[in-house]
N, C-alpha and C. Protein backbone atom coordinates (compact mmCIF):
# COMPACT_ATOMS: atom_id res chain seq x y z
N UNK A 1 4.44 -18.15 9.68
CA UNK A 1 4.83 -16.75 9.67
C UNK A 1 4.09 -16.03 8.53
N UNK A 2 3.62 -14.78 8.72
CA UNK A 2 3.03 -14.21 7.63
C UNK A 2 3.51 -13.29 7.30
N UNK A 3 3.42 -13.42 5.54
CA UNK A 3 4.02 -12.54 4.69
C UNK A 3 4.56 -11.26 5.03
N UNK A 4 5.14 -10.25 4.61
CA UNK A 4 5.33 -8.99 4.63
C UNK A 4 5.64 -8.35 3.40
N UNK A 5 5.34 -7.40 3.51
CA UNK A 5 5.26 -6.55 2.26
C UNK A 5 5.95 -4.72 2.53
N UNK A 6 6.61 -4.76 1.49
CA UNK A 6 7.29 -3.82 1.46
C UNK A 6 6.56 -2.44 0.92
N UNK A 7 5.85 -1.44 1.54
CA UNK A 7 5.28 -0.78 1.32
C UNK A 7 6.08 0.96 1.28
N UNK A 8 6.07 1.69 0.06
CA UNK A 8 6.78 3.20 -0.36
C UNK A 8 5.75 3.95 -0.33
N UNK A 9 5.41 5.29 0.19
CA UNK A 9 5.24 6.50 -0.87
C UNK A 9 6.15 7.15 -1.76
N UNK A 10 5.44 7.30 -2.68
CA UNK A 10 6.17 7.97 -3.26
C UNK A 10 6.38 9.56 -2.88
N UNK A 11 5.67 10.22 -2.36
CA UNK A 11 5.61 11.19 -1.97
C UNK A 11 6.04 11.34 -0.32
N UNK A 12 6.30 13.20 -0.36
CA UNK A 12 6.73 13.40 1.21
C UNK A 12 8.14 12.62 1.57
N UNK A 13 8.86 12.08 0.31
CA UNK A 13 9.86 11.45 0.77
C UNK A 13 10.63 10.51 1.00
N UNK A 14 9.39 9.23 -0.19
CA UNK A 14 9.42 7.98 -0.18
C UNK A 14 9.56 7.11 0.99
N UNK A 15 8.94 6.94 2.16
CA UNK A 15 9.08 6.35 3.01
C UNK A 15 8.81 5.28 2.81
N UNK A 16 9.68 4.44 3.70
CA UNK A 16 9.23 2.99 3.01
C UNK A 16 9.18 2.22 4.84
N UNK A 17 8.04 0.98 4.23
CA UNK A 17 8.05 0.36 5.60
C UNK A 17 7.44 -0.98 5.25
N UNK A 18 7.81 -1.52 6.04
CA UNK A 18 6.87 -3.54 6.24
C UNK A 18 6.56 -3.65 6.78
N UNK A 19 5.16 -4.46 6.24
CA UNK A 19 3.79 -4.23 7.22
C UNK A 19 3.78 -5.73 7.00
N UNK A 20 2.52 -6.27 7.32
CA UNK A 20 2.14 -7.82 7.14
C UNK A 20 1.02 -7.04 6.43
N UNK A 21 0.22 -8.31 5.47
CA UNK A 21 -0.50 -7.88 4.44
C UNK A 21 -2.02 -7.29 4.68
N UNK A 22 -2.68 -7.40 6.31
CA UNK A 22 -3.43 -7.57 6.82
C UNK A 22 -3.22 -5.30 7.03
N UNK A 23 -1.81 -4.71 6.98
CA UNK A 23 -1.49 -3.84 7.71
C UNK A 23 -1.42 -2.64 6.39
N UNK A 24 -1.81 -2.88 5.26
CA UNK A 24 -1.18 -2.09 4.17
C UNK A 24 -2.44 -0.75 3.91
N UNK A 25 -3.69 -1.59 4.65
CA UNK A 25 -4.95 -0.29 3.88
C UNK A 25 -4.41 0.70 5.19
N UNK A 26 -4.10 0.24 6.56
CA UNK A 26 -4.26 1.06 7.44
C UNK A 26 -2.88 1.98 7.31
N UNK A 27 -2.20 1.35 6.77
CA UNK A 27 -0.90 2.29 6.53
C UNK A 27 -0.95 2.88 5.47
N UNK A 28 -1.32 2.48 4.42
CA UNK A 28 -1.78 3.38 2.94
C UNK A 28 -2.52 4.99 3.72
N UNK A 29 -3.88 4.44 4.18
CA UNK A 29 -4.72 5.58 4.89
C UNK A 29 -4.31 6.36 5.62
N UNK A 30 -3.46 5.65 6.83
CA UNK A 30 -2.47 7.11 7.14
C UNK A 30 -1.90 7.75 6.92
N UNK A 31 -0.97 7.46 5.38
CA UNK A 31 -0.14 8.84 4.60
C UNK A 31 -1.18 9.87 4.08
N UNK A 32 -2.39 8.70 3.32
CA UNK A 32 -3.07 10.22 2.89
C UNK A 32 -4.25 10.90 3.87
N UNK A 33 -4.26 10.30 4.99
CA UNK A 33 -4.40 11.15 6.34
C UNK A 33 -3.72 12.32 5.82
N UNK A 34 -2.27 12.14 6.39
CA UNK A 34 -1.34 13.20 7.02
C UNK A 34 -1.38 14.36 6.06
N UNK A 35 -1.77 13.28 4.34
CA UNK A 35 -2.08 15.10 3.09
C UNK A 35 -3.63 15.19 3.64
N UNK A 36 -4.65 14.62 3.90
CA UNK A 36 -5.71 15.56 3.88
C UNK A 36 -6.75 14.76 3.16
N UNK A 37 -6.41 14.08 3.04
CA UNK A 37 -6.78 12.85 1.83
C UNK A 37 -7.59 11.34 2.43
N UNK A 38 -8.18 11.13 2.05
CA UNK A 38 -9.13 9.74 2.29
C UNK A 38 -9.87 8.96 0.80
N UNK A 39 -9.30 7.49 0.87
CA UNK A 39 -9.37 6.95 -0.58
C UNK A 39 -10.05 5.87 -0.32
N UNK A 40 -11.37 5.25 -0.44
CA UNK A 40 -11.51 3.30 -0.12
C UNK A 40 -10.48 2.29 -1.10
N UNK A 41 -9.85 3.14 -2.23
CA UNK A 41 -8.99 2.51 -2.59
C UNK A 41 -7.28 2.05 -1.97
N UNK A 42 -7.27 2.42 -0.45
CA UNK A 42 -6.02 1.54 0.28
C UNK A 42 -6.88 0.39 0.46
N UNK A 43 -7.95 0.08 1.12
CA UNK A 43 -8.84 -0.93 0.76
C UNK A 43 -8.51 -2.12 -0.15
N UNK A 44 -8.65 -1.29 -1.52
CA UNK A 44 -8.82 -2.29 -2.48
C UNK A 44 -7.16 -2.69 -3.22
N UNK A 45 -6.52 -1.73 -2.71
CA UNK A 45 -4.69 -1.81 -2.50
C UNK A 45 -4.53 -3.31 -1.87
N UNK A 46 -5.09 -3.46 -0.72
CA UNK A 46 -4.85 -4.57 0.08
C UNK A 46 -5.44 -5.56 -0.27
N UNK A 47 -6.52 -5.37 -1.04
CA UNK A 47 -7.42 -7.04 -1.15
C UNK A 47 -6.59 -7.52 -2.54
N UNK A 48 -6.14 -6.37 -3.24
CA UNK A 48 -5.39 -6.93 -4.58
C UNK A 48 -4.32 -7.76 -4.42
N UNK A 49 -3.42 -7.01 -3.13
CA UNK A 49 -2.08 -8.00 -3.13
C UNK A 49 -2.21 -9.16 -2.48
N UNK A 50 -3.49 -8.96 -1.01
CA UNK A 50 -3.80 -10.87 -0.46
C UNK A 50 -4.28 -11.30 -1.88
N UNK A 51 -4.98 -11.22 -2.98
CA UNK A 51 -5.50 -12.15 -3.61
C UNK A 51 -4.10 -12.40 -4.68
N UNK A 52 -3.00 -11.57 -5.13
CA UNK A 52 -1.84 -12.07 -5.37
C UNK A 52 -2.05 -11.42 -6.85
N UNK A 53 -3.46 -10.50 -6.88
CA UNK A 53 -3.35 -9.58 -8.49
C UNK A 53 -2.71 -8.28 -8.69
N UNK A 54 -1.60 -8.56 -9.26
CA UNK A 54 -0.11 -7.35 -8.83
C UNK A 54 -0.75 -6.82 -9.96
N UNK A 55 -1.08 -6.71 -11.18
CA UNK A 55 -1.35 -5.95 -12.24
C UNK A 55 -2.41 -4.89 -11.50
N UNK A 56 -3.28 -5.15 -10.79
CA UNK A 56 -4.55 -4.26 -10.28
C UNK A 56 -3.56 -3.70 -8.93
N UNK A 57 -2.80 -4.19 -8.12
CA UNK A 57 -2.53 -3.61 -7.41
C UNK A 57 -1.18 -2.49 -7.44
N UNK A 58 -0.53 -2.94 -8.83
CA UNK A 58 0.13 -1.94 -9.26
C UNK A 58 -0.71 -0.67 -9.65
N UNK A 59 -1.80 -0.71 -10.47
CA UNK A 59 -2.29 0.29 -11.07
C UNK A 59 -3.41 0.68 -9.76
N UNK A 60 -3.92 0.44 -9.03
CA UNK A 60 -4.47 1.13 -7.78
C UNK A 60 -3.24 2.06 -7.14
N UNK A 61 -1.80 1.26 -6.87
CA UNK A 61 -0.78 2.12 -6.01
C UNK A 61 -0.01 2.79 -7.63
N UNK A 62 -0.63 3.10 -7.89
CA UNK A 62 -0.26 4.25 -9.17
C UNK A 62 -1.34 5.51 -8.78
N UNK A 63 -2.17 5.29 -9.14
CA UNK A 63 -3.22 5.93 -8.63
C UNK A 63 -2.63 6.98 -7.03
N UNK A 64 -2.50 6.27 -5.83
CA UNK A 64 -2.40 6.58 -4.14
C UNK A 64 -1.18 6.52 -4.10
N UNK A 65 -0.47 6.88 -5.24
CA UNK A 65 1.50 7.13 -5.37
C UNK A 65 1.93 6.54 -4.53
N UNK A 66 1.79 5.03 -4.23
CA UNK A 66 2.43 4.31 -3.37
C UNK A 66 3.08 2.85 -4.46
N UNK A 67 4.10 1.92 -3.81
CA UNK A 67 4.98 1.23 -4.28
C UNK A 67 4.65 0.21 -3.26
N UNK A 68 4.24 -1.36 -4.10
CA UNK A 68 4.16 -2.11 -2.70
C UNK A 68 4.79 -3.75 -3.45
N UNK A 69 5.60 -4.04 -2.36
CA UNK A 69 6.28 -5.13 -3.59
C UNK A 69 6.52 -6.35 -2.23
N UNK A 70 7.02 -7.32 -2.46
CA UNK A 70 7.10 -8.99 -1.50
C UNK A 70 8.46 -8.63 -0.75
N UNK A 71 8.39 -8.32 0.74
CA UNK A 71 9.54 -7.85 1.32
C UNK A 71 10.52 -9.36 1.22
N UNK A 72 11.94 -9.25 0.93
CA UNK A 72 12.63 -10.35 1.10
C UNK A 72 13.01 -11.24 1.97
């Protein structure tokens, strides 16, 4: 079974959702779709948390006001 991850904006309302880890750039990219917005950093959002470096992937989803943490 593969992982899931608990993915927030912070913005628009904090939506929150679980994706599998494979699912986080394409869901990152669609919030800042919906502002107007395009980042290669949901990209690098996603390669931080498969490689398991939460310090970089905290401070990338600081950056793209998103919250992404190990769904339970």
């Amino acid at each position: 079974m593969q992982r899931r991850y608990r993915v927030t904006q912070r913005l628009n309302g904090g939506l929150t959702v679980e994706v599998p880890a494979d699912a986080i750039a394409t869901t990152v990219s669609g919030w800042l779709a919906e502002l107007g917005a395009d980042s290669p950093l949901a990209g690098d959002l996603q390669k931080a948390v498969n490689a398991g470096d939460w310090p970089t992937a905290r401070a990338i989803g600081e950056y793209l006001a998103v919250d992404v943490s190990m769904s339970p």
